[in-house]
N, C-alpha and C. Protein backbone atom coordinates (compact mmCIF):
# COMPACT_ATOMS: atom_id res chain seq x y z
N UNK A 1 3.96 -1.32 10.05
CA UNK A 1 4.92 -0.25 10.09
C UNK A 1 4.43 0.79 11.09
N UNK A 2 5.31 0.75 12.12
CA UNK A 2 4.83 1.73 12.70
C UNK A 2 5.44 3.70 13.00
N UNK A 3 4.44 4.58 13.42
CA UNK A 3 5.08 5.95 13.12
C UNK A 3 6.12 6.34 13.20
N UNK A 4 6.85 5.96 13.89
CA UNK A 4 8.55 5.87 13.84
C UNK A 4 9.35 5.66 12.68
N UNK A 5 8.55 4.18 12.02
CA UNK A 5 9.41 3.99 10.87
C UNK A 5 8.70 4.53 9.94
N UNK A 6 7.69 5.39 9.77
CA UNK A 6 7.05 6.28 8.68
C UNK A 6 7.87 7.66 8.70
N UNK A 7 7.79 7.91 10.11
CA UNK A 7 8.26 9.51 9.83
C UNK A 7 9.73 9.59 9.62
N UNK A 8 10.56 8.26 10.01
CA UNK A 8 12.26 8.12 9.62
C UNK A 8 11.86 7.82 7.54
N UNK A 9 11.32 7.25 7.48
CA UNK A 9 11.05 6.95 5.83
C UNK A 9 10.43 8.64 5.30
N UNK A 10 9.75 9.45 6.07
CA UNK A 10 9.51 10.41 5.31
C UNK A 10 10.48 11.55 5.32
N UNK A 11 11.53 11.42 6.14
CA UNK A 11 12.49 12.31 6.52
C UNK A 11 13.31 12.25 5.33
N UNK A 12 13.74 10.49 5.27
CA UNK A 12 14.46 10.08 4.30
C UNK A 12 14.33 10.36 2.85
N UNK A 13 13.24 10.01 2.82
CA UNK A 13 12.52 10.30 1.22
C UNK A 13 12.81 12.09 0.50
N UNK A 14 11.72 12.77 1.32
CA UNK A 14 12.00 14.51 1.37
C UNK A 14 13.68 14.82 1.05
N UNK A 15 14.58 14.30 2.10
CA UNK A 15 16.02 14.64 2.15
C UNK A 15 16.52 14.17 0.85
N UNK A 16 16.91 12.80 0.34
CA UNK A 16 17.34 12.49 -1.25
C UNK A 16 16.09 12.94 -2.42
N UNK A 17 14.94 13.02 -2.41
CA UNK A 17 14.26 13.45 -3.48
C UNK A 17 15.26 14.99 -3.54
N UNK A 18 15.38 15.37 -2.62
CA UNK A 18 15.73 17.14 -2.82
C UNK A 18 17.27 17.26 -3.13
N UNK A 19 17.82 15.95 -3.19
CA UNK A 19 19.41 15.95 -3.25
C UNK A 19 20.13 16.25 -2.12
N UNK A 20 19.86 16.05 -0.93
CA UNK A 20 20.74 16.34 -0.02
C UNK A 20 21.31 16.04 1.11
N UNK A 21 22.25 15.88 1.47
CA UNK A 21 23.24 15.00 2.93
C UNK A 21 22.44 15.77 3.81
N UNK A 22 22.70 14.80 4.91
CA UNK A 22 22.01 14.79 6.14
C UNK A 22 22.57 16.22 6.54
N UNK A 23 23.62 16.26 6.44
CA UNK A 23 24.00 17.75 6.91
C UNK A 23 23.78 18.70 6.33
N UNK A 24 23.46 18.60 4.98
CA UNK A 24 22.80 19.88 4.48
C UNK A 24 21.43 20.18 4.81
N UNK A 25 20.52 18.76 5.07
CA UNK A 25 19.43 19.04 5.45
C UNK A 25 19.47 19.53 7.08
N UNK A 26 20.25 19.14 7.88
CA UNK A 26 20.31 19.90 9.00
C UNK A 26 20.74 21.32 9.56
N UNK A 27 21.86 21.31 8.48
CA UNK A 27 21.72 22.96 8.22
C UNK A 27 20.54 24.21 7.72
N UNK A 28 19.95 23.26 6.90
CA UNK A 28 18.76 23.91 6.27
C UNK A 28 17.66 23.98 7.55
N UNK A 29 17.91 23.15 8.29
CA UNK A 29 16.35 22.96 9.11
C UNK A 29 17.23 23.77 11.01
N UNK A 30 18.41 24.11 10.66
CA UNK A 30 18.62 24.48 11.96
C UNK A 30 19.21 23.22 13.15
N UNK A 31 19.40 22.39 12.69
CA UNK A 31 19.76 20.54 13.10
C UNK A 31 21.07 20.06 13.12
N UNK A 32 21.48 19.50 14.25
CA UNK A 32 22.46 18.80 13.39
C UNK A 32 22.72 17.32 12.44
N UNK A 33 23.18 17.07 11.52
CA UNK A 33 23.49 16.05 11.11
C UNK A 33 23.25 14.70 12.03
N UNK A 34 24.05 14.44 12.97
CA UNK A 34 23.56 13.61 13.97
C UNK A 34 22.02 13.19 14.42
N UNK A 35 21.58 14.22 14.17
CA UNK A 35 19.82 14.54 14.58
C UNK A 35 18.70 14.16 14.03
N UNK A 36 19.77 14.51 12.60
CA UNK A 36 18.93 13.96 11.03
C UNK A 36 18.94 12.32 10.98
N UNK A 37 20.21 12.24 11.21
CA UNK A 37 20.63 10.86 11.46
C UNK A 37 19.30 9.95 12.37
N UNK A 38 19.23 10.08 13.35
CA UNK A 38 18.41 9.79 14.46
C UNK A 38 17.19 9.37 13.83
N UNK A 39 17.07 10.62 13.32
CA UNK A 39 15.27 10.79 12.84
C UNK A 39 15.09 9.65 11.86
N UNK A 40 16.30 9.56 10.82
CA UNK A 40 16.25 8.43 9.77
C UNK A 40 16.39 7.19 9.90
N UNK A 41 17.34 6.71 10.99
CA UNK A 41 17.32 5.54 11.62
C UNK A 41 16.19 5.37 12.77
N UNK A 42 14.94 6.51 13.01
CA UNK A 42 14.06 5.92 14.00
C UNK A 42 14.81 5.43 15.26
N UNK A 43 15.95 6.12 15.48
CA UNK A 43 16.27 5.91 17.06
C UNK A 43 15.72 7.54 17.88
N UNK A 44 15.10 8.24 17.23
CA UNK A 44 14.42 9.20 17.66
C UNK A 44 13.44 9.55 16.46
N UNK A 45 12.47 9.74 17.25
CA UNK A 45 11.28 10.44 16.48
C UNK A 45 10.80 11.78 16.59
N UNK A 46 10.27 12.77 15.46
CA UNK A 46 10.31 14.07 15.04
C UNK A 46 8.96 14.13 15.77
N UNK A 47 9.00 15.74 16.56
CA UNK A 47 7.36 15.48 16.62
C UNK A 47 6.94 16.29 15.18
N UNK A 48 5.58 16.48 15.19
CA UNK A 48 5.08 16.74 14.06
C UNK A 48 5.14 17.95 13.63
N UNK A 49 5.46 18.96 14.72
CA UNK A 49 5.97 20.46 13.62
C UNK A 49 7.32 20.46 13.18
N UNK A 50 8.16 19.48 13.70
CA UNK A 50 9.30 19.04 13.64
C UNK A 50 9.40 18.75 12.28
N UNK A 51 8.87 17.75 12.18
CA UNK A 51 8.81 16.55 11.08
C UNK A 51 8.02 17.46 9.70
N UNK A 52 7.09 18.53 9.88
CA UNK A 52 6.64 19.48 8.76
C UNK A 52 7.95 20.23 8.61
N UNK A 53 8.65 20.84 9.71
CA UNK A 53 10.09 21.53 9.40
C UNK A 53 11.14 21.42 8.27
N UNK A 54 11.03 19.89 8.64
CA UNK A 54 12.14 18.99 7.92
C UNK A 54 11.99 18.77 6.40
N UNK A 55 10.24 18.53 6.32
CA UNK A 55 10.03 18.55 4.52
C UNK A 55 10.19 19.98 3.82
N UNK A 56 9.66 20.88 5.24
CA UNK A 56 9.96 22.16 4.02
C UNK A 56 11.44 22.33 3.83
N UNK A 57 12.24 22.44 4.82
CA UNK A 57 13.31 22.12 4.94
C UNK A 57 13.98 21.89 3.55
N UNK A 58 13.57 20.97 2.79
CA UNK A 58 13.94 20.22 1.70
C UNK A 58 13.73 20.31 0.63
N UNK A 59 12.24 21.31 0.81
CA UNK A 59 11.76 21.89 -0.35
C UNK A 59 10.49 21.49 -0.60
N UNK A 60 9.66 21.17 0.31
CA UNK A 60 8.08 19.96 0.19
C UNK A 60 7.20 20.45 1.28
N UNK A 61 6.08 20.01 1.40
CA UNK A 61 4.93 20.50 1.79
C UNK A 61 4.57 18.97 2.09
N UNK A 62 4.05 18.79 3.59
CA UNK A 62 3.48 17.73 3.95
C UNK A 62 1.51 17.81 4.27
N UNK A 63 1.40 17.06 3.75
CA UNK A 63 -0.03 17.10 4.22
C UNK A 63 -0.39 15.59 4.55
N UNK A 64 -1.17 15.91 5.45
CA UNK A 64 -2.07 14.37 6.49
C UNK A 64 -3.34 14.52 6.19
N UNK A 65 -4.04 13.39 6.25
CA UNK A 65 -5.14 12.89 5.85
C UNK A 65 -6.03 12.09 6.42
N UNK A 66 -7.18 11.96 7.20
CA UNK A 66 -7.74 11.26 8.21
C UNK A 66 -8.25 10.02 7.05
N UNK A 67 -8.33 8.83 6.98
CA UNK A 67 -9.54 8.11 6.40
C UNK A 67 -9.81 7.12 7.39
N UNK A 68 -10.74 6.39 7.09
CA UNK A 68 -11.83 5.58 7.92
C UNK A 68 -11.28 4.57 7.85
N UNK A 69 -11.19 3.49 9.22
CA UNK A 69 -10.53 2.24 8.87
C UNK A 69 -10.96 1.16 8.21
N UNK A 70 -12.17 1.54 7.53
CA UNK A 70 -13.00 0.57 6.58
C UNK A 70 -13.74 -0.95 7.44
N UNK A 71 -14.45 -1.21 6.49
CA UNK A 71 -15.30 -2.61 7.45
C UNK A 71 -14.36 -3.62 8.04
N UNK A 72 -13.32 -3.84 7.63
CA UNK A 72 -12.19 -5.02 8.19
C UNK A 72 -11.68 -4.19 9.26
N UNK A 73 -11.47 -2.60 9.52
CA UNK A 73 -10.56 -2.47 10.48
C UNK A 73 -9.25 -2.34 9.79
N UNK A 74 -9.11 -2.13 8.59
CA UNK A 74 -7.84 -1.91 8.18
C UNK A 74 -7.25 -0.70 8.24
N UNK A 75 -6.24 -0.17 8.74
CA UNK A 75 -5.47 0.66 8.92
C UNK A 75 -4.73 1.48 7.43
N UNK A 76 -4.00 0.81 6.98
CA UNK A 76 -2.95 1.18 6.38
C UNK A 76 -3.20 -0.02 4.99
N UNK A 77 -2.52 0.46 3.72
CA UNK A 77 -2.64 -0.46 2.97
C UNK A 77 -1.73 -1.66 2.99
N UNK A 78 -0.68 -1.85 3.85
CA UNK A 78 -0.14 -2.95 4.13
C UNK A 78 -0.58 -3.39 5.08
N UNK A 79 -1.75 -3.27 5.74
CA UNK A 79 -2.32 -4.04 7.13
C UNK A 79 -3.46 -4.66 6.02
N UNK A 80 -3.61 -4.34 4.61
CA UNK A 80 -4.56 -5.62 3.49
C UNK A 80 -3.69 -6.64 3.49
N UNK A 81 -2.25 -5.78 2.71
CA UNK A 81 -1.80 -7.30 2.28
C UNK A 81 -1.26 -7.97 3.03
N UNK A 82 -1.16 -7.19 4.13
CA UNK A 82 -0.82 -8.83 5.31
C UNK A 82 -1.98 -9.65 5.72
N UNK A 83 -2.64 -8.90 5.70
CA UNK A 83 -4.27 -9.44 5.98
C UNK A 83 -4.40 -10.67 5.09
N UNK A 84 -4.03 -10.44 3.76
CA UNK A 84 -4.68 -11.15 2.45
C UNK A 84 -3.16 -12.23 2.11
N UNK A 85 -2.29 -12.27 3.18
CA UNK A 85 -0.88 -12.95 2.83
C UNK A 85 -1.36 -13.72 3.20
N UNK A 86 -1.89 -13.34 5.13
CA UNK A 86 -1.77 -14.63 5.90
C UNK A 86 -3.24 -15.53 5.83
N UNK A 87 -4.20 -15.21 5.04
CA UNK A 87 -5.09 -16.01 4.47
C UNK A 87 -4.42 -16.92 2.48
N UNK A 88 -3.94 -16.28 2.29
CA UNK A 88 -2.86 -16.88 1.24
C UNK A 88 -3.66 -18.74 1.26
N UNK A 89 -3.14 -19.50 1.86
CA UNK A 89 -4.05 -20.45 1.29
C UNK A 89 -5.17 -20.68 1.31
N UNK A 90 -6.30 -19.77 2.10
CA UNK A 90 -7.70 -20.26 1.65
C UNK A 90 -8.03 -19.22 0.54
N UNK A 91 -7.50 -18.39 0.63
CA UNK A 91 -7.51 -17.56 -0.59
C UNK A 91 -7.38 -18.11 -2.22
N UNK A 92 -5.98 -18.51 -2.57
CA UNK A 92 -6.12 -19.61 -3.65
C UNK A 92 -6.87 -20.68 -3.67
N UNK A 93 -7.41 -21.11 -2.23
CA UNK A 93 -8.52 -22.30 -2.56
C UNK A 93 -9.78 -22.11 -3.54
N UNK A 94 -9.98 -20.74 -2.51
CA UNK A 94 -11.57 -20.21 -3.30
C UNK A 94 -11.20 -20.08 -4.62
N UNK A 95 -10.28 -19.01 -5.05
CA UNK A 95 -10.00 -18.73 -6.33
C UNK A 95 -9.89 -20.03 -7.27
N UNK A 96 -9.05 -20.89 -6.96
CA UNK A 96 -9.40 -22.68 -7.25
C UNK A 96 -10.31 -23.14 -7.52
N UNK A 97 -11.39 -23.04 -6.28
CA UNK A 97 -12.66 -23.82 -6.94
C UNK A 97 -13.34 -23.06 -7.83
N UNK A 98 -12.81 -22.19 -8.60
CA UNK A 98 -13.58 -21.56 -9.67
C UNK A 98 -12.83 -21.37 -10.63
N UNK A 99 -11.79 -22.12 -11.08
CA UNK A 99 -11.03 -22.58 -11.82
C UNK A 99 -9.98 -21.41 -11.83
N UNK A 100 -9.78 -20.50 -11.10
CA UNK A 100 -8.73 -18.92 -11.77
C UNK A 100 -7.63 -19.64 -10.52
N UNK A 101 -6.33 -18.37 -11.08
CA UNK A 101 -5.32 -19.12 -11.08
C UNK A 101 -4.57 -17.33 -11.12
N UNK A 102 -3.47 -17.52 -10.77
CA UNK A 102 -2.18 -16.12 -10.77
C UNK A 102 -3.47 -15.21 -9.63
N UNK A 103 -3.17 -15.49 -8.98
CA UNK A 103 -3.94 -14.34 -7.53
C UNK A 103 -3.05 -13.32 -7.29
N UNK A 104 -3.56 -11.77 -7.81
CA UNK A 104 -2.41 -11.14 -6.78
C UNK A 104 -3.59 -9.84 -6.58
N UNK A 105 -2.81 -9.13 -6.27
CA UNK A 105 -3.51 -7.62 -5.52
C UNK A 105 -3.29 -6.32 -5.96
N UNK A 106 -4.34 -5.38 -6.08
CA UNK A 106 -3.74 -3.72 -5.94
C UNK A 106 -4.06 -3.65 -4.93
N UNK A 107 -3.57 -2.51 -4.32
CA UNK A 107 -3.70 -1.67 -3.38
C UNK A 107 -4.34 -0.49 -3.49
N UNK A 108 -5.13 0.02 -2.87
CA UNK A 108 -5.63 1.21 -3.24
C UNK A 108 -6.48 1.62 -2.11
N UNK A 109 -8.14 1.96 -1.88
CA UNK A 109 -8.75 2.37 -1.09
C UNK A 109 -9.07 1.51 -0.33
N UNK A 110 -8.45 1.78 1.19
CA UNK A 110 -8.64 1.47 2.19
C UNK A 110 -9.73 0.73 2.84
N UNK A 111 -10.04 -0.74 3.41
CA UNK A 111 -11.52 -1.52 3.38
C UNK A 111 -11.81 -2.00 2.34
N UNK A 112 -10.82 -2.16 1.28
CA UNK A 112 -11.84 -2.56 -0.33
C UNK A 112 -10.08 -3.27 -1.11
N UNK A 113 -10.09 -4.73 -1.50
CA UNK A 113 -9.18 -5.13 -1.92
C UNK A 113 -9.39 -5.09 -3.26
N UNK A 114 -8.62 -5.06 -4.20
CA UNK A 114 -8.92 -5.04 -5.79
C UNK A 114 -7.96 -6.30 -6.50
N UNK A 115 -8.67 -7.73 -6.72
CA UNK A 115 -7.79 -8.53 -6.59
C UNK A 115 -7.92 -8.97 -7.99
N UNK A 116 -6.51 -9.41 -8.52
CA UNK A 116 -6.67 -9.85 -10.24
C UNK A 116 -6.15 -10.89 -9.72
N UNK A 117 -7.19 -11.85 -10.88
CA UNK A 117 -7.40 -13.23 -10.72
C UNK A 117 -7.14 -13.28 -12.38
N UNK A 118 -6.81 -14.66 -12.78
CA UNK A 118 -6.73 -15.08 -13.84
C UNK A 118 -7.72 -16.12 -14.14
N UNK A 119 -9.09 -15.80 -14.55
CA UNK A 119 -9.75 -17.15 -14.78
C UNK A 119 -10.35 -17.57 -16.21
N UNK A 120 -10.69 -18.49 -16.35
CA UNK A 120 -11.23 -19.62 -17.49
C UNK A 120 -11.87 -18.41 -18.53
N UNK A 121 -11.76 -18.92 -19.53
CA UNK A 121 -12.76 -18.01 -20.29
C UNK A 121 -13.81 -18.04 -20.62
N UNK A 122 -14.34 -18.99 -20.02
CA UNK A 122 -15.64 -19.62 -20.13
C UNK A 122 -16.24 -19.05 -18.84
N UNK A 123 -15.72 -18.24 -17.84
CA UNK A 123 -16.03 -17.82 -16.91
C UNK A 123 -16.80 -17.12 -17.29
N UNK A 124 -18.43 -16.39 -16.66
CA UNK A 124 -19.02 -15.31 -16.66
C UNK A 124 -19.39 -14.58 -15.38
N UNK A 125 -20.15 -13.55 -15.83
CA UNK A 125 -20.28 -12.57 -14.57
C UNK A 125 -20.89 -13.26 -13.65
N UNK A 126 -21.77 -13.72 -13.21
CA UNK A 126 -22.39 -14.97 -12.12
C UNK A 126 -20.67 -15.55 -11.62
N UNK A 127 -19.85 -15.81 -12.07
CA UNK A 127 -18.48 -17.06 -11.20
C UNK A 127 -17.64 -15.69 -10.88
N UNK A 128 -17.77 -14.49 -11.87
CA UNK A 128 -17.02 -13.75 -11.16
C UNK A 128 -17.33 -12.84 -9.79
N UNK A 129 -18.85 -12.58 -9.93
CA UNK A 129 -19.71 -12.38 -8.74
C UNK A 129 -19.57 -13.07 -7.12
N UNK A 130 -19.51 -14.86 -7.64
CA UNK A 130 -19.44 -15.97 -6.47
C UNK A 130 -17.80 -15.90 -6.26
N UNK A 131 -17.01 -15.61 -6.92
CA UNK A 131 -15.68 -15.55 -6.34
C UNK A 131 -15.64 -14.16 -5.84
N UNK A 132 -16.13 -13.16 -6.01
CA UNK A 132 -15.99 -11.93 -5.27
C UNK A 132 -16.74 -11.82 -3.91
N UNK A 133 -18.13 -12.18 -3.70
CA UNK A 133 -18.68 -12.65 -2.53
C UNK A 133 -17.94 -13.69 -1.47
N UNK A 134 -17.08 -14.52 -2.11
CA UNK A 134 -16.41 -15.85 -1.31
C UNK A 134 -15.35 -15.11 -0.75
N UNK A 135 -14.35 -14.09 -1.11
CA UNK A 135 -13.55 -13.65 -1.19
C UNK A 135 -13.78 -12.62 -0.26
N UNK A 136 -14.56 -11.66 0.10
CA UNK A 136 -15.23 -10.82 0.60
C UNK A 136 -15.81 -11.29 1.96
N UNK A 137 -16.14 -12.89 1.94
CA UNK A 137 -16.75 -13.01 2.85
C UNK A 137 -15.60 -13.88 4.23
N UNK A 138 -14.27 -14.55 3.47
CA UNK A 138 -13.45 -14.58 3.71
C UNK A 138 -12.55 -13.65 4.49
N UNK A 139 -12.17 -12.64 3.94
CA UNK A 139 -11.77 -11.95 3.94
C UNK A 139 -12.09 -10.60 4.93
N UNK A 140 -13.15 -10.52 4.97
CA UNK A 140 -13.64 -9.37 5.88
C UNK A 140 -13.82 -7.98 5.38
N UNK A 141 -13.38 -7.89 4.08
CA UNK A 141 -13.57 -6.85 3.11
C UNK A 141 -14.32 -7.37 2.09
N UNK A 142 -14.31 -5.43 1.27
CA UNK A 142 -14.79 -5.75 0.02
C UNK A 142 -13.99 -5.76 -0.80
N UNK A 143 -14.59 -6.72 -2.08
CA UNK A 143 -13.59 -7.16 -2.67
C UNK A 143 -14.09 -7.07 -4.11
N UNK A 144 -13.18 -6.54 -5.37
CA UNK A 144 -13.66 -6.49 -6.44
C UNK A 144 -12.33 -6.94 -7.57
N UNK A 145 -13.28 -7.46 -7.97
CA UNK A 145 -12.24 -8.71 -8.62
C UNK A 145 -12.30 -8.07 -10.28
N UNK A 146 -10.28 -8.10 -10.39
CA UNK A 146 -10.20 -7.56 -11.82
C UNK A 146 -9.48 -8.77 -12.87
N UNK A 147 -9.77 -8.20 -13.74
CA UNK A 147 -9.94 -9.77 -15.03
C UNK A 147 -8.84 -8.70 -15.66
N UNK A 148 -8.01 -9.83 -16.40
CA UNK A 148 -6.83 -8.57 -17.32
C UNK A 148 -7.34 -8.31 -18.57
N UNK A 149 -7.96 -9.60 -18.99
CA UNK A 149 -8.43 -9.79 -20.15
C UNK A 149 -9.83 -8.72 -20.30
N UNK A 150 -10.34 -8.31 -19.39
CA UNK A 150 -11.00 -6.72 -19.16
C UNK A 150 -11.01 -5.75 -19.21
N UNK A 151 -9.47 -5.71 -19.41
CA UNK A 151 -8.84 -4.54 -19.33
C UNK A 151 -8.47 -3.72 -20.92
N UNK A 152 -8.25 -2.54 -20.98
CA UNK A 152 -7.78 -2.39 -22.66
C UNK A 152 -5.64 -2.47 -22.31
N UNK A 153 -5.59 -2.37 -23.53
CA UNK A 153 -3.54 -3.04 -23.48
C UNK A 153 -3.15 -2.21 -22.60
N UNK A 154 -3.13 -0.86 -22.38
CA UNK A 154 -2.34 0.41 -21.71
C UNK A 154 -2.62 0.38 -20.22
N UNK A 155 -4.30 0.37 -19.89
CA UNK A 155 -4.51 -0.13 -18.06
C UNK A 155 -3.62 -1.37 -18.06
N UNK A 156 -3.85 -2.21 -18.75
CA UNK A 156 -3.54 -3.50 -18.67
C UNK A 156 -2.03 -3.43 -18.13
N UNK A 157 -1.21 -3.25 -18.82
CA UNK A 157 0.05 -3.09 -18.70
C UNK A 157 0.26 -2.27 -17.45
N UNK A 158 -0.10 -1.14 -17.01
CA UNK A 158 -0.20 -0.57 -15.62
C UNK A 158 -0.23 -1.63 -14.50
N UNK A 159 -1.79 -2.70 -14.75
CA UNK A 159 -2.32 -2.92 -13.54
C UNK A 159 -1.18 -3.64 -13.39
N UNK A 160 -0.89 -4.76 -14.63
CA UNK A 160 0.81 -5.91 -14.27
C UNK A 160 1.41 -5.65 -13.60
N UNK A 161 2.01 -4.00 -13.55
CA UNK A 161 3.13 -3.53 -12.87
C UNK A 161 2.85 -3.53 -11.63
N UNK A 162 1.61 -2.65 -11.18
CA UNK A 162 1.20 -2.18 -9.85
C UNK A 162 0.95 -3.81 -9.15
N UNK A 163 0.30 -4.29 -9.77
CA UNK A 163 0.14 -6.11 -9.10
C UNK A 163 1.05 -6.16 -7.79
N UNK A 164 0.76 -6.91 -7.34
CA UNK A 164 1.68 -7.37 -6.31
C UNK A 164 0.96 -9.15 -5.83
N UNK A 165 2.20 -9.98 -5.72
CA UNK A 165 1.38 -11.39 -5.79
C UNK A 165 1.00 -11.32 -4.09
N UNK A 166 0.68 -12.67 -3.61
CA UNK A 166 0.37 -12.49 -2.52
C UNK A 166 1.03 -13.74 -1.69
């Protein structure tokens, strides 16, 4: 995704969280409708006092955040899971040869995948160790591997949701 289609998605977002047509938000920000338009379809891009304008505009406060692109070089948290898509079958291999099974992903801090695996119950910390090293070493990140059955009912039920397969 690139800044174009972030800052049309953050235009967008700010404008309906706050309840309001493009033209009200362009009125509010001094704009016209057309303009707003632009910005949301990414056939023009805001520069950045612009684009702070527009959230207060709406009623919001933007703040940016530098972080580090981590040991893989990852950017963004969808530059993991594409990362971790397009390895997708050696990925279930490894997870395979150690008998686990339902592979999917959180997302979270940047350089570091958090992957729930479903494995054997006979599994112990040593297979969950060698599938996190295999995975890691694969992969180009770090990798820390979550068990559901680890979990208490309430995370548990969270992590399901947040999951994402791969």
């Amino acid at each position: 995704m690139g800044p174009a289609t972030r800052s049309a998605e953050l235009v967008r977002t700010a404008r309906t969280r706050a309840g309001l047509t493009q033209a009200e938000l362009g009125a509010r920000a001094g704009i016209t409708q057309s303009v707003v338009s632009a910005y949301e379809s990414s056939r023009r891009q805001p520069a950045f006092p612009m684009l702070a304008h527009l959230c207060a505009a709406a009623g919001f406060r933007m703040f940016v955040d530098v972080v580090p692109l981590g040991p893989a070089g990852f950017r963004e948290e969808e530059d993991q899971l594409d990362a971790l898509r397009r390895r997708r079958g050696a990925v279930l291999d490894t997870v395979g040869r150690f008998g686990g099974t339902d592979v999917r992903v959180l997302l979270g801090e940047v350089g570091q995948l958090d992957v729930l695996v479903d494995l054997p119950p006979d599994a112990g910390p040593h297979t969950r160790a060698a599938v996190e090293r295999a995975l890691t070493g694969l992969l180009g990140a770090r990798v820390a591997l979550v068990r559901l059955e680890d979990l208490t009912p309430g995370v548990r039920a969270l992590v399901e949701r947040a999951a994402l397969p791969i």
